[in-house]
C-alpha atoms as a PDB file:
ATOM      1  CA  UNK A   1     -10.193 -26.696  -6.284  1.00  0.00           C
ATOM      2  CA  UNK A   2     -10.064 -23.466  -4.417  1.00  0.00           C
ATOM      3  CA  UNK A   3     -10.295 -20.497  -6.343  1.00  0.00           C
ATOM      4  CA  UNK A   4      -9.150 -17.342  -5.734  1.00  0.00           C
ATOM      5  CA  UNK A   5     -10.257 -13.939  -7.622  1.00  0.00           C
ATOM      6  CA  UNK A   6      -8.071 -10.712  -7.644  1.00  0.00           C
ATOM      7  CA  UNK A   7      -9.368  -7.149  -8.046  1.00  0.00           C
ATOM      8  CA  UNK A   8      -6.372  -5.533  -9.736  1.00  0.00           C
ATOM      9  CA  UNK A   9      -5.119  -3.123 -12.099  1.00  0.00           C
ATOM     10  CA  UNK A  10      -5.310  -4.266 -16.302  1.00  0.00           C
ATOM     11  CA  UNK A  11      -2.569  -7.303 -16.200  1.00  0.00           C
ATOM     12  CA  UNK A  12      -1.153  -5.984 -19.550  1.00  0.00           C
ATOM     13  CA  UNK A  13       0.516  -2.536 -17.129  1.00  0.00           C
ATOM     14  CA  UNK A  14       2.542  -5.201 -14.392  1.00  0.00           C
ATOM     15  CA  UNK A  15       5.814  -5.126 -14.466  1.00  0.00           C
ATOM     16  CA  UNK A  16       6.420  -8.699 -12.926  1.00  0.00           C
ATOM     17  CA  UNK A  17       9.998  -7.868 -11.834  1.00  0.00           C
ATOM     18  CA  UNK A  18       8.984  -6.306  -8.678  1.00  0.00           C
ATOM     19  CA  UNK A  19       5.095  -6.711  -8.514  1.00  0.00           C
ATOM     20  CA  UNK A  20       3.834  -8.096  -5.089  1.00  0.00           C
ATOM     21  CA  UNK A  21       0.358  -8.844  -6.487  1.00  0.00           C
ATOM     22  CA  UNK A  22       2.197 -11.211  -9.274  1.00  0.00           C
ATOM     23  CA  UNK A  23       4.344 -12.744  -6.416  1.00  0.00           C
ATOM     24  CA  UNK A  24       1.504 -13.418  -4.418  1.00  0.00           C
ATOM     25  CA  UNK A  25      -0.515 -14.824  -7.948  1.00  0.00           C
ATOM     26  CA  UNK A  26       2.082 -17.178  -8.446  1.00  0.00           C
ATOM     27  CA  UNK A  27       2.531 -18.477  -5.371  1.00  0.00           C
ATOM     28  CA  UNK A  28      -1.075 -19.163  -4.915  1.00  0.00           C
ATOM     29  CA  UNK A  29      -0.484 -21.331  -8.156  1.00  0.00           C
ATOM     30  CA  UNK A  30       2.110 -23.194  -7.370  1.00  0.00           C
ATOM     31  CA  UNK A  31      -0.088 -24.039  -4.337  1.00  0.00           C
ATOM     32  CA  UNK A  32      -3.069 -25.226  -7.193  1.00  0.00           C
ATOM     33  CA  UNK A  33      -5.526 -22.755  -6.542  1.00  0.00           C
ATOM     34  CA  UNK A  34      -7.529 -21.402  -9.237  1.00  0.00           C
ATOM     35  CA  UNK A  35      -6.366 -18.101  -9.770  1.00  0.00           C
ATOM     36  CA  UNK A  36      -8.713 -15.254 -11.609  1.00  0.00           C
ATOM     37  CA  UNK A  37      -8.673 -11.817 -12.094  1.00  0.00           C
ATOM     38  CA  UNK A  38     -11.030  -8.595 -12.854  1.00  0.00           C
ATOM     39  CA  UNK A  39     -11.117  -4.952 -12.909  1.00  0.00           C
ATOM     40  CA  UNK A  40     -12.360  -3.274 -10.283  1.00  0.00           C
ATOM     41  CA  UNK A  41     -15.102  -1.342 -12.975  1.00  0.00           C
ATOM     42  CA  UNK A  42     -16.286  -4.663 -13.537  1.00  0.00           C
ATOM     43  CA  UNK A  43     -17.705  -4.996 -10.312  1.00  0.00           C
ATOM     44  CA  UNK A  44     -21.672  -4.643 -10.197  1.00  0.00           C
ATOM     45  CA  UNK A  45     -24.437  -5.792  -7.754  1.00  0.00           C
ATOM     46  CA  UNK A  46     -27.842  -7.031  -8.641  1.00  0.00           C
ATOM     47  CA  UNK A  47     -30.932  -8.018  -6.117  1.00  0.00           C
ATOM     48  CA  UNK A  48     -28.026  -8.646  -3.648  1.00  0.00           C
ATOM     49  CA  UNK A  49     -25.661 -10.733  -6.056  1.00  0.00           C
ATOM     50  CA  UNK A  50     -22.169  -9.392  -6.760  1.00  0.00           C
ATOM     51  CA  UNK A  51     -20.860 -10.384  -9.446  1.00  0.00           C
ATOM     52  CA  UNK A  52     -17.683  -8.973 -11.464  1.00  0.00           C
ATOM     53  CA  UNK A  53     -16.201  -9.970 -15.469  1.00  0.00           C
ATOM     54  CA  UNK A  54     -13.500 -12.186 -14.825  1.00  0.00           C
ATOM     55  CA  UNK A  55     -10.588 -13.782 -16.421  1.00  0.00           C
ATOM     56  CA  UNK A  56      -8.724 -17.111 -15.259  1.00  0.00           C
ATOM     57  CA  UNK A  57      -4.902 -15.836 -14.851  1.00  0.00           C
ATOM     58  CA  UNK A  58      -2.018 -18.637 -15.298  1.00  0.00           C
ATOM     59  CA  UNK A  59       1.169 -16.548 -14.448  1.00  0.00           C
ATOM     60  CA  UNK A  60       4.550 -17.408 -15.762  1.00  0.00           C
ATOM     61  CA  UNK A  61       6.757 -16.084 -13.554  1.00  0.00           C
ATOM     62  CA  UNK A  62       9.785 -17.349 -16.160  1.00  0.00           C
ATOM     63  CA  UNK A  63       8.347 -15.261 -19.021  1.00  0.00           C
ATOM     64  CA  UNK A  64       8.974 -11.380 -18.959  1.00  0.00           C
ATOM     65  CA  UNK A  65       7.322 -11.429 -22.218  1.00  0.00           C
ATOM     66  CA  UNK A  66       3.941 -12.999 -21.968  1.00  0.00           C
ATOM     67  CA  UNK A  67       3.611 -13.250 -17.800  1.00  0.00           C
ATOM     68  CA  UNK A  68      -0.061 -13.708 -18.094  1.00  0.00           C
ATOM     69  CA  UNK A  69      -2.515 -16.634 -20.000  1.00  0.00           C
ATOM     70  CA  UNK A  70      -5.566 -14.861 -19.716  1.00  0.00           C
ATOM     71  CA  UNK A  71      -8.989 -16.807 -20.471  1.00  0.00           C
ATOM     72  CA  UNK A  72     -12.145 -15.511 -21.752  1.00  0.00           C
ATOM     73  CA  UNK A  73     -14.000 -12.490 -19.398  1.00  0.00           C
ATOM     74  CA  UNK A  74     -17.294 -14.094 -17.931  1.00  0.00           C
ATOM     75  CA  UNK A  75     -19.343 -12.442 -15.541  1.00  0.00           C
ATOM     76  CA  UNK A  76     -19.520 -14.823 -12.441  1.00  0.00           C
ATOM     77  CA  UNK A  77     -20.745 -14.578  -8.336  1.00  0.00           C
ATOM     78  CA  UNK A  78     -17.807 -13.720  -6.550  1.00  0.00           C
ATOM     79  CA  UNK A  79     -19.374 -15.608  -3.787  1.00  0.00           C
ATOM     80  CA  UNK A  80     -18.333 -18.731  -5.326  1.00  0.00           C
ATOM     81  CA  UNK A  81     -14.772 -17.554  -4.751  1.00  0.00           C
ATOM     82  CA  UNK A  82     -12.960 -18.393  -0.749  1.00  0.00           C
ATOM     83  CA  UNK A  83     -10.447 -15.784  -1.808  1.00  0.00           C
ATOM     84  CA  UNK A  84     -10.998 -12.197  -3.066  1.00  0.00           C
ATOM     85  CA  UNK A  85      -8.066 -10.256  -2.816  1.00  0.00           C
ATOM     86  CA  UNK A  86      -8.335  -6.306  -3.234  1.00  0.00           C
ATOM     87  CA  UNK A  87      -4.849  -5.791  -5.140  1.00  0.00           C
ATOM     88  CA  UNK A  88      -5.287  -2.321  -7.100  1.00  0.00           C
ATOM     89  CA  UNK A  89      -3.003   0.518  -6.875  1.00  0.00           C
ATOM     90  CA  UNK A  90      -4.085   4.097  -5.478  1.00  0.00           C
ATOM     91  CA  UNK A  91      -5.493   6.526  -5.318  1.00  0.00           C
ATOM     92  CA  UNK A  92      -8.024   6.113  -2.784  1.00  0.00           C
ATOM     93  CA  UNK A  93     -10.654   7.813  -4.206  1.00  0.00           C
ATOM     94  CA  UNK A  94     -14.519   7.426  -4.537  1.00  0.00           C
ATOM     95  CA  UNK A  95     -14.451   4.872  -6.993  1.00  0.00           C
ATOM     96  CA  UNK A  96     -12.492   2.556  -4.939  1.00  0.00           C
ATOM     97  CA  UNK A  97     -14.088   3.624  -1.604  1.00  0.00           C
ATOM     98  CA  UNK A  98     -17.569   2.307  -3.328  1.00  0.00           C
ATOM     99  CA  UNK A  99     -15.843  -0.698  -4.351  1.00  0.00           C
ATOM    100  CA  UNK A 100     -15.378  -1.404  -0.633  1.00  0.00           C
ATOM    101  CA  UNK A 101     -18.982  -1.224   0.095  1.00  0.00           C
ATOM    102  CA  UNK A 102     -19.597  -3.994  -2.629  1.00  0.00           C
ATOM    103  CA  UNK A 103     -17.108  -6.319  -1.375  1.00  0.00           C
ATOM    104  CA  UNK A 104     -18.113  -5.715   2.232  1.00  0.00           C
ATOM    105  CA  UNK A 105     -21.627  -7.511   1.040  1.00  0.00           C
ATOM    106  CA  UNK A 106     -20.233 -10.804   0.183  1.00  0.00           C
ATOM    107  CA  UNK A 107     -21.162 -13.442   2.686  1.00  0.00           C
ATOM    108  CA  UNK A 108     -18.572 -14.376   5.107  1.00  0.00           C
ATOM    109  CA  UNK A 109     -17.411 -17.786   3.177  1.00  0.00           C
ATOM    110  CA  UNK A 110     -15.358 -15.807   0.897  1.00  0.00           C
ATOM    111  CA  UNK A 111     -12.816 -13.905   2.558  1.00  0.00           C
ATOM    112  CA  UNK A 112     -11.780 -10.611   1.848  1.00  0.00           C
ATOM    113  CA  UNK A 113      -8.484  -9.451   1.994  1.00  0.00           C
ATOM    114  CA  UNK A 114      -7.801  -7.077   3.214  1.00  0.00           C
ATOM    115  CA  UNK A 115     -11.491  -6.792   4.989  1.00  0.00           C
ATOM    116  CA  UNK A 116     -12.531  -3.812   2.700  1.00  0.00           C
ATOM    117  CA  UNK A 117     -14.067  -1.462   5.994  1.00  0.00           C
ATOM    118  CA  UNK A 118     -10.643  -2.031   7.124  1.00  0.00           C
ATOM    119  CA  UNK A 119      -8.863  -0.436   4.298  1.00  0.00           C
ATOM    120  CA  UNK A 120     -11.569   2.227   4.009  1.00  0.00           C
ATOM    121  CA  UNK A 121     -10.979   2.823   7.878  1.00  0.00           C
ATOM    122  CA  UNK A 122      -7.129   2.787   7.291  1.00  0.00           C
ATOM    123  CA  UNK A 123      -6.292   5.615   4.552  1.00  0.00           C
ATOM    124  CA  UNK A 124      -2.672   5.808   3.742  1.00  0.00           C
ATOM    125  CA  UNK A 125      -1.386   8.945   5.233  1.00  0.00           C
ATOM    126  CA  UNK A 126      -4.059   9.159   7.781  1.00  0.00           C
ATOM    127  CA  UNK A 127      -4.531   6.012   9.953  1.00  0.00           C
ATOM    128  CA  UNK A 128      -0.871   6.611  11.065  1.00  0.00           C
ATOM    129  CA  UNK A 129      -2.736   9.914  12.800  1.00  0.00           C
ATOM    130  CA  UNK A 130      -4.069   7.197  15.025  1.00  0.00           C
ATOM    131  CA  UNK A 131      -0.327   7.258  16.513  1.00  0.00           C
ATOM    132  CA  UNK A 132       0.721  10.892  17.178  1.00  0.00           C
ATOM    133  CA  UNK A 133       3.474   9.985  19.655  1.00  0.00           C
ATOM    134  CA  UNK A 134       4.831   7.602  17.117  1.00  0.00           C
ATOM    135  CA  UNK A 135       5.226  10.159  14.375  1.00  0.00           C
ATOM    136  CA  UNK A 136       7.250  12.899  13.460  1.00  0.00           C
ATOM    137  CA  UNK A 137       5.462  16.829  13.770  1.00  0.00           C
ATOM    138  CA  UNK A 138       2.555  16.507  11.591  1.00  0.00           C
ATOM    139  CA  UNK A 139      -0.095  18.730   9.522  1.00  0.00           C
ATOM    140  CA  UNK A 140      -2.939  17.722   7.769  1.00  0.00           C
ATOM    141  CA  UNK A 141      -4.522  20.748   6.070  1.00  0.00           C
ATOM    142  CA  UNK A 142      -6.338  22.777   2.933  1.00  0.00           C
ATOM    143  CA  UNK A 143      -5.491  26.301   4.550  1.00  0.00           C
ATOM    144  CA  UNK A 144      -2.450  28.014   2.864  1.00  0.00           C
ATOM    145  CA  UNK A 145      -1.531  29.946   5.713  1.00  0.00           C
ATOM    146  CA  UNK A 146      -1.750  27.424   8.283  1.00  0.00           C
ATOM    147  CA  UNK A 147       0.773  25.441   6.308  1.00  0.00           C
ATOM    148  CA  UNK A 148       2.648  28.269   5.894  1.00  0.00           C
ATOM    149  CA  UNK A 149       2.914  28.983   9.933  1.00  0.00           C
ATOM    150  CA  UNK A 150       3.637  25.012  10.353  1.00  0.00           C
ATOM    151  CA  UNK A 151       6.358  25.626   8.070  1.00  0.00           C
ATOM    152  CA  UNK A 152       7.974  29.054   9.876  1.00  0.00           C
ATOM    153  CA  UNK A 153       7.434  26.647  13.330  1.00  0.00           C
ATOM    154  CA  UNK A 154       9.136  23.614  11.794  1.00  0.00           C
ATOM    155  CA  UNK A 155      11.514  24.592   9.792  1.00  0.00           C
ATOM    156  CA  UNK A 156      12.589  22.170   6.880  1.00  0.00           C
ATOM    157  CA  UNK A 157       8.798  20.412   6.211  1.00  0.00           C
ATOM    158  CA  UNK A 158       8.187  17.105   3.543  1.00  0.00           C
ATOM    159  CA  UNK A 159       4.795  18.133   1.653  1.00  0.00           C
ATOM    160  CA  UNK A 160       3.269  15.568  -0.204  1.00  0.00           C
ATOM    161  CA  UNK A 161      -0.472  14.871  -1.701  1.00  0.00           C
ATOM    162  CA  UNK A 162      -2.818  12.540   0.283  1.00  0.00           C
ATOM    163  CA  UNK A 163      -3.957  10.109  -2.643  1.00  0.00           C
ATOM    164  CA  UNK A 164      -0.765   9.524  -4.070  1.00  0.00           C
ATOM    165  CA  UNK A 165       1.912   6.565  -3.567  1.00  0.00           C
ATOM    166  CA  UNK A 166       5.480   5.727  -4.464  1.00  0.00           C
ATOM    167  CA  UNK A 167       6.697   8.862  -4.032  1.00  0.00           C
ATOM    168  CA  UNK A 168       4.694  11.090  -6.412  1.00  0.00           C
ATOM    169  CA  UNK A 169       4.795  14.841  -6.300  1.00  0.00           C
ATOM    170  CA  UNK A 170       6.287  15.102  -2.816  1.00  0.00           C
ATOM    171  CA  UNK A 171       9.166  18.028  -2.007  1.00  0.00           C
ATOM    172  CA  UNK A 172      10.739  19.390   0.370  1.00  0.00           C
ATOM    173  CA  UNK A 173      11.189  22.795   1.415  1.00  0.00           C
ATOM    174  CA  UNK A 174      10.638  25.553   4.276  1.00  0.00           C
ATOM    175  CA  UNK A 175       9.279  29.187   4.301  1.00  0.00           C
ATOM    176  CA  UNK A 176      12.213  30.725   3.235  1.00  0.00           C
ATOM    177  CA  UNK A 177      12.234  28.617  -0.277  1.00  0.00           C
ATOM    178  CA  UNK A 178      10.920  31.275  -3.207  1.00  0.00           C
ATOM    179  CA  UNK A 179       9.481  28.071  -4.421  1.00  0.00           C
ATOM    180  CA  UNK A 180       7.619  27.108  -0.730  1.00  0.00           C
ATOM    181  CA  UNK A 181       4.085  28.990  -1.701  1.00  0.00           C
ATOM    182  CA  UNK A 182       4.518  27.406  -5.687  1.00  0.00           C
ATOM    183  CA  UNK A 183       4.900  23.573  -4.053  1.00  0.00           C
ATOM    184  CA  UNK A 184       1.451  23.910  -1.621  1.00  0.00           C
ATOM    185  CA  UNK A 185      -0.308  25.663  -4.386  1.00  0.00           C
ATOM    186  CA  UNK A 186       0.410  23.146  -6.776  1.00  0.00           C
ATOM    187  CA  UNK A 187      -0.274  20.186  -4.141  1.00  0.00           C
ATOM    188  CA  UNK A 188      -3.313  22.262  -3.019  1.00  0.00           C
ATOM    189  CA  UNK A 189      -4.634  22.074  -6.704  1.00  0.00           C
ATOM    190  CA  UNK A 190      -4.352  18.813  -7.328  1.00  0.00           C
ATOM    191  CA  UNK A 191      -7.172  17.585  -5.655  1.00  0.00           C
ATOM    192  CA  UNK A 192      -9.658  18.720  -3.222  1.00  0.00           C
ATOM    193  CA  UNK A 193      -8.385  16.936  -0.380  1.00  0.00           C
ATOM    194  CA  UNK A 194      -5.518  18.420   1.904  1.00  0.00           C
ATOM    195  CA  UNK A 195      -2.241  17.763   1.689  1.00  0.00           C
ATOM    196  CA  UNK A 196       0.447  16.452   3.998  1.00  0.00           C
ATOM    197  CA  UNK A 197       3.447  18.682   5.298  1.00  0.00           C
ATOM    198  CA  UNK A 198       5.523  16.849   7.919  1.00  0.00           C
ATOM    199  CA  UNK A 199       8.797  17.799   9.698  1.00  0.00           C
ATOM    200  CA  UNK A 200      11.474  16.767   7.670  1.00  0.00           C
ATOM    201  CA  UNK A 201      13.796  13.988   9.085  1.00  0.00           C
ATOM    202  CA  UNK A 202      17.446  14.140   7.554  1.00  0.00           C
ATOM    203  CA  UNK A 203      18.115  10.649   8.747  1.00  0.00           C
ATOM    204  CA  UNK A 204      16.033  10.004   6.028  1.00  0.00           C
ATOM    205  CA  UNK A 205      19.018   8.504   4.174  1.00  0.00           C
ATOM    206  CA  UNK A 206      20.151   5.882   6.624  1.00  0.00           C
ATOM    207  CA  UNK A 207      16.761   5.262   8.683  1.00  0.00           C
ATOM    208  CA  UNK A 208      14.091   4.455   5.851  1.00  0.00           C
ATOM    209  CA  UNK A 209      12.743   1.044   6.019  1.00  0.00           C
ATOM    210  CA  UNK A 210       9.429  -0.618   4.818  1.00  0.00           C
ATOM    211  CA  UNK A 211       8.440  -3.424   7.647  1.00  0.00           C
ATOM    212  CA  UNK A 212       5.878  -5.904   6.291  1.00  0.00           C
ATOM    213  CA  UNK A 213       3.112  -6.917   8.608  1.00  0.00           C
ATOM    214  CA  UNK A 214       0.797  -9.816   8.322  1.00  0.00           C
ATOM    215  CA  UNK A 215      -1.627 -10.277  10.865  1.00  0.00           C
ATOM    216  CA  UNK A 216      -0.060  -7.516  12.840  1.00  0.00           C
ATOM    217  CA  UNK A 217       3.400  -9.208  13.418  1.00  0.00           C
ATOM    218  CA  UNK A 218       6.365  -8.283  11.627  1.00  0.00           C
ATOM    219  CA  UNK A 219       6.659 -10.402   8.594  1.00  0.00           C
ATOM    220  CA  UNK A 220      10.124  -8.676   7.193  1.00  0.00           C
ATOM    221  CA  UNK A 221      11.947  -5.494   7.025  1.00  0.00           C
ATOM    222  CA  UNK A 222      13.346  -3.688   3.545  1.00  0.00           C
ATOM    223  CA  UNK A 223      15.661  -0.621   4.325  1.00  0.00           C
ATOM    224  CA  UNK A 224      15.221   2.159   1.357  1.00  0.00           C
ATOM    225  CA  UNK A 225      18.316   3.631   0.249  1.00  0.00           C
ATOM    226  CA  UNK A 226      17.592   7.516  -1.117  1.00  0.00           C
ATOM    227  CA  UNK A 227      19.002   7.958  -4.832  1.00  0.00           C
ATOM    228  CA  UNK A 228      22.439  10.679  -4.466  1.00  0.00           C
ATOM    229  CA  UNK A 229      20.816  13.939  -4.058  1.00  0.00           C
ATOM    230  CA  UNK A 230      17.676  12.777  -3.275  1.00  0.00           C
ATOM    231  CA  UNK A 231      15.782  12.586  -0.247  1.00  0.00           C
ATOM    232  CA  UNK A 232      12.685  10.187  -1.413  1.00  0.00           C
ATOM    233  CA  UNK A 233      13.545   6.878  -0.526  1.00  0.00           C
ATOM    234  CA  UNK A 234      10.992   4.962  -2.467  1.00  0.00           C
ATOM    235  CA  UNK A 235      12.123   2.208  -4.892  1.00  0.00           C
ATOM    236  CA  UNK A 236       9.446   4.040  -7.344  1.00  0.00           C
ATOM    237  CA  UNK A 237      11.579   6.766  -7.014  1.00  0.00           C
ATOM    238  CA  UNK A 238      14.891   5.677  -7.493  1.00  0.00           C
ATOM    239  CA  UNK A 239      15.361   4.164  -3.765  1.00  0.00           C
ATOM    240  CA  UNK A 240      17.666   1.438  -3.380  1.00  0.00           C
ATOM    241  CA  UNK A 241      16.275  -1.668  -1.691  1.00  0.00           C
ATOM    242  CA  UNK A 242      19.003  -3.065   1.443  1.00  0.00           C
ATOM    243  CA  UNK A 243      17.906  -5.821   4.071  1.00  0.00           C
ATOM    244  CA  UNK A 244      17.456  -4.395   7.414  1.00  0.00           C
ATOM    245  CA  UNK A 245      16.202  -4.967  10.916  1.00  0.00           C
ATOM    246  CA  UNK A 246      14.671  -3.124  13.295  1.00  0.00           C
ATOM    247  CA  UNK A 247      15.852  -0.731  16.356  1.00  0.00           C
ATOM    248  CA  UNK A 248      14.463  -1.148  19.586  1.00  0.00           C
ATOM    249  CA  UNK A 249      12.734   1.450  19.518  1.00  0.00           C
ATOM    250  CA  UNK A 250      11.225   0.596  16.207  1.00  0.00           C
ATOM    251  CA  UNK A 251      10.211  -2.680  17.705  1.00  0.00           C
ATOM    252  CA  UNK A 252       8.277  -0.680  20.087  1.00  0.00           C
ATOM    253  CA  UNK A 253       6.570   1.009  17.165  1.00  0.00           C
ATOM    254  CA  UNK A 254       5.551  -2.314  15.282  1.00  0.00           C
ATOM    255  CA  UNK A 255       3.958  -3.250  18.251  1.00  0.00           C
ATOM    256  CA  UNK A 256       1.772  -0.626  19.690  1.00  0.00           C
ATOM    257  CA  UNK A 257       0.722  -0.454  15.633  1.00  0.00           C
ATOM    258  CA  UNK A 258       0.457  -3.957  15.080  1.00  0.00           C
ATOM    259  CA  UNK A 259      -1.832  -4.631  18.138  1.00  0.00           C
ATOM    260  CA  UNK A 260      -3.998  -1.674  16.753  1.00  0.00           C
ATOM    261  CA  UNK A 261      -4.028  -3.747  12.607  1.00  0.00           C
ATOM    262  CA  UNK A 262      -5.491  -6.316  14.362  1.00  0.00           C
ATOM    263  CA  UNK A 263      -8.091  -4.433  16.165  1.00  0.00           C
ATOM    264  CA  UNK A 264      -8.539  -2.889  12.967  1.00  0.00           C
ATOM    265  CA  UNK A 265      -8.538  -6.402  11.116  1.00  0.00           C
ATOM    266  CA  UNK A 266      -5.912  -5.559   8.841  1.00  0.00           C
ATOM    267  CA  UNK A 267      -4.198  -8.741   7.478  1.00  0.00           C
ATOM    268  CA  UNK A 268      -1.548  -7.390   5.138  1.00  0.00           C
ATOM    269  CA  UNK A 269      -0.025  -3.826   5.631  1.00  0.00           C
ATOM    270  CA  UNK A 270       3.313  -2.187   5.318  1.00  0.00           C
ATOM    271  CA  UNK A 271       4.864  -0.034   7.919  1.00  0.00           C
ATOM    272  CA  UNK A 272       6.675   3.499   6.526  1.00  0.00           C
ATOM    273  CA  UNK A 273       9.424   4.115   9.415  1.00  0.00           C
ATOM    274  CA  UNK A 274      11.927   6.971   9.371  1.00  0.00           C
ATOM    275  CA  UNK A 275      14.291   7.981  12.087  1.00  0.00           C
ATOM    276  CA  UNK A 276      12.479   5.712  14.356  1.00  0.00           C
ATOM    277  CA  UNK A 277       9.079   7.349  13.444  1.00  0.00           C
ATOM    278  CA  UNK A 278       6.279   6.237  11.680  1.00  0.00           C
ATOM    279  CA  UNK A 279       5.457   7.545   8.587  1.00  0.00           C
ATOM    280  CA  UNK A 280       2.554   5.829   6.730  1.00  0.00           C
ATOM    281  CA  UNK A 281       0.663   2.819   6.964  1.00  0.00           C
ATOM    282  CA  UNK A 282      -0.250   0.825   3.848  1.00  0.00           C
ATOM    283  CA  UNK A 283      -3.262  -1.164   3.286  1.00  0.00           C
ATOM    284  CA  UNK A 284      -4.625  -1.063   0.132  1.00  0.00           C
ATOM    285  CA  UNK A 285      -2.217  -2.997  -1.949  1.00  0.00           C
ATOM    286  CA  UNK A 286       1.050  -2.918   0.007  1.00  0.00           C
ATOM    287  CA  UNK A 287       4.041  -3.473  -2.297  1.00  0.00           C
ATOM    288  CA  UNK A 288       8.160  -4.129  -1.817  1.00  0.00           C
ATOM    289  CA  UNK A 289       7.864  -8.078  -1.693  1.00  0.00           C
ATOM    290  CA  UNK A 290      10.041  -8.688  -4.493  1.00  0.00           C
ATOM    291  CA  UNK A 291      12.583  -6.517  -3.220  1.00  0.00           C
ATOM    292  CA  UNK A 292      12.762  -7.854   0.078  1.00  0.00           C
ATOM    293  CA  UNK A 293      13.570 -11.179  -1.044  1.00  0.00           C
ATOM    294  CA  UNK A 294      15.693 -10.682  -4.059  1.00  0.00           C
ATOM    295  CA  UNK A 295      18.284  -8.683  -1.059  1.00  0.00           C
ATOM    296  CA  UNK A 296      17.279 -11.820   1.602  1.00  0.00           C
ATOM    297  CA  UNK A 297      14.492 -11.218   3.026  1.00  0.00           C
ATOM    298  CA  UNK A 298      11.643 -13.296   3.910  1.00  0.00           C
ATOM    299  CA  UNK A 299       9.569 -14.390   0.948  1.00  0.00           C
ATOM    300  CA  UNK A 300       6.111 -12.698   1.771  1.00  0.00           C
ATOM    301  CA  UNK A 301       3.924 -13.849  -0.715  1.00  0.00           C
ATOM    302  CA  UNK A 302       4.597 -17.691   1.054  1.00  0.00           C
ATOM    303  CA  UNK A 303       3.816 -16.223   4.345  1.00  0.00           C
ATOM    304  CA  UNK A 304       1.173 -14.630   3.025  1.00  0.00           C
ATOM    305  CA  UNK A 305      -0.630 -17.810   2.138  1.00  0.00           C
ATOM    306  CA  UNK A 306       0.701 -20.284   4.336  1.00  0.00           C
ATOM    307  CA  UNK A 307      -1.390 -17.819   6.952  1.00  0.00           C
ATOM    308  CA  UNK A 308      -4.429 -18.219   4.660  1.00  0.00           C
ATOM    309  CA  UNK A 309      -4.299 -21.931   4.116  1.00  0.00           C
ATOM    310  CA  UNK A 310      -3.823 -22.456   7.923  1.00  0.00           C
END
C-alpha cells in the first residue's frame, strides 16, 4: 500500500470544516493510501537517516467530534514513505526553514511536496517581488522613515507583517493617520524582519480572489468578500467566500506566474489577486479548498492527487 506521511500542525487544533490539509487527508484515504502524520519537531537526522515520530491518521470526515483515529507515535525512515507532504501553518521562520533542509535530503523516491528549496525560495510576501509589473506599488522595509515617505508618495498604504497569514495584524492607513507612526512601530516590533506597506487598492471589496494553482495551471478561483466595514478579505478574517473567475487580464497574470511555479517547481500554490494585481503567492500550506467547493468550485484536494497518482 502506498503510504503517505504529513508534516502538520498537532491534529487535536484542525478545525475540519474548512481545513485543506484534512481535505486533502481524506481524499488520499478514500483513494487507500496509508495516511500518517508528525510534527514537524519530531523531525531528526542521524548518519544521513531522517527519520520523524509518527502517527497513522484515519480521518472521519463525518465526525466533527473525533475527526482523527490516531495510532501509537513510532519513530520511522521517512524514506519508506512515496509521499511527504509539508502541510504546517506559518510563520516562516528558522525552525521551519531548517526543516526544509532535512526534507531536501530524502532520496528522490519519496516525493516532496511542495519540493522544500522551492518553498524556502518562494516566501509568502516576497516571491511575488519576482513580478513587479504584476503588483500594486510596493515597499519592503525596516526603516521608519522610508515607510513613512512611501506613505506621503502613496497615499492610502496596506501595512502588514512578513511572517504572518490569514490576515493577522495588517491595517490600513496613510501619513496623515495620528495612528500611522503607532501601526509601523508596532509591526516594526514584532519581529526583526521588515514589514510590508503596499498601495492600498479600494477595489479590494469586489476584486479579491484566491486562484488555486497546481502544477502552475489554474486549478480554481474563490472570490473573498470583505466583512461590512472591513477591508481584509480573508475568510480568517471574516471574508466571505463567492465562486469567481478570472479577468483577462488576470489570466495574463496566472500565466506569466504560473510558467515561473514551474520553473520554480512549485506543485501546489495559491495566487492573492486584487484589482487585477498580484498580491501574494502561497506555498507553504496553501489553504481555501473547502471553501471553494462548498460555493462550486472545483474540488482541489481530487485534483490534487489525481496529479500525483498520474
Amino acid at each position: 500500500m502506498t503510504k503517505v506521511a504529513v508534516q502538520m500542525d498537532p491534529p487535536e487544533t484542525i478545525n475540519i470544516k474548512g481545513d485543506t490539509t484534512f481535505a486533502l487527508m481524506a481524499e488520499a484515504q478514500s483513494r487507500g493510501l496509508e495516511v500518517h502524520e508528525f510534527h514537524p519537531t519530531s523531525l531528526a537526522i542521524e548518519n544521513g537517516d531522517i527519520t520523524a515520530r509518527l502517527r497513522t491518521a484515519q480521518v472521519h470526515p463525518d465526525r466533527s467530534e473525533a475527526p482523527f483515529t490516531l495510532g501509537e507515535p513510532t519513530r520511522r525512515q521517512l524514506s519508506e514513505f512515496a509521499v511527504v507532504l509539508i502541510r504546517q501553518d506559518p510563520p516562516f521562520d528558522m525552525a521551519y526553514y531548517s526543516n526544509t533542509c532535512l526534507l531536501e535530503l530524502l532520496p528522490p523516491a519519496t516525493r516532496v511536496l511542495n519540493n522544500p528549496r522551492a518553498i524556502r525560495n518562494t516566501p509568502e510576501k516576497l516571491s511575488a517581488l519576482a513580478f513587479p509589473h504584476l503588483m500594486a506599488s510596493t515597499l519592503i522595509s525596516h526603516d521608519r522613515d522610508h515607510i513613512a515617505e512611501f506613505a506621503r508618495r502613496t497615499g492610502e498604504v496596506v501595512l502588514k507583517p512578513l511572517s504572518l497569514f490569514g490576515g493577522e495584524m495588517i491595517v490600513r492607513s496613510n501619513i496623515d493617520d495620528p495612528e500611522f507612526f503607532h501601526h509601523v512601530d508596532t509591526l516594526l516590533a514584532h519581529s526583526a524582519e521588515p514589514i510590508v506597506a503596499q498601495e492600498f487598492l479600494p477595489n479590494v471589496k469586489d476584486t479579491d480572489k484566491r486562484v488555486m494553482m497546481l502544477e502552475g495551471e489554474v486549478a480554481g478561483v474563490l472570490g473573498r468578500i470583505p466583512a461590512e466595514g472591513n477591508f481584509v478579505a480573508n475568510i480568517h478574517s471574516g471574508g466571505r467566500p463567492v465562486l469567481s473567475s478570472l479577468t483577462p487580464k488576470e489570466e495574463e497574470v496566472c500565466q506569466q506566474v504560473g510558467a515561473k511555479l514551474k520553473e520554480w517547481d512549485v506543485f501546489f500554490a495559491g495566487l492573492d489577486l486584487i484589482d487585477d494585481r498580484l498580491s501574494e503567492i502561497n506555498v507553504t500550506s496553501p489553504t481555501l479548498t473547502v471553501e471553494l467547493k462548498a460555493v462550486g468550485g472545483p474540488d482541489i484536494p481530487k485534483l490534487y492527487w489525481d496529479k500525483i497518482l498520474a
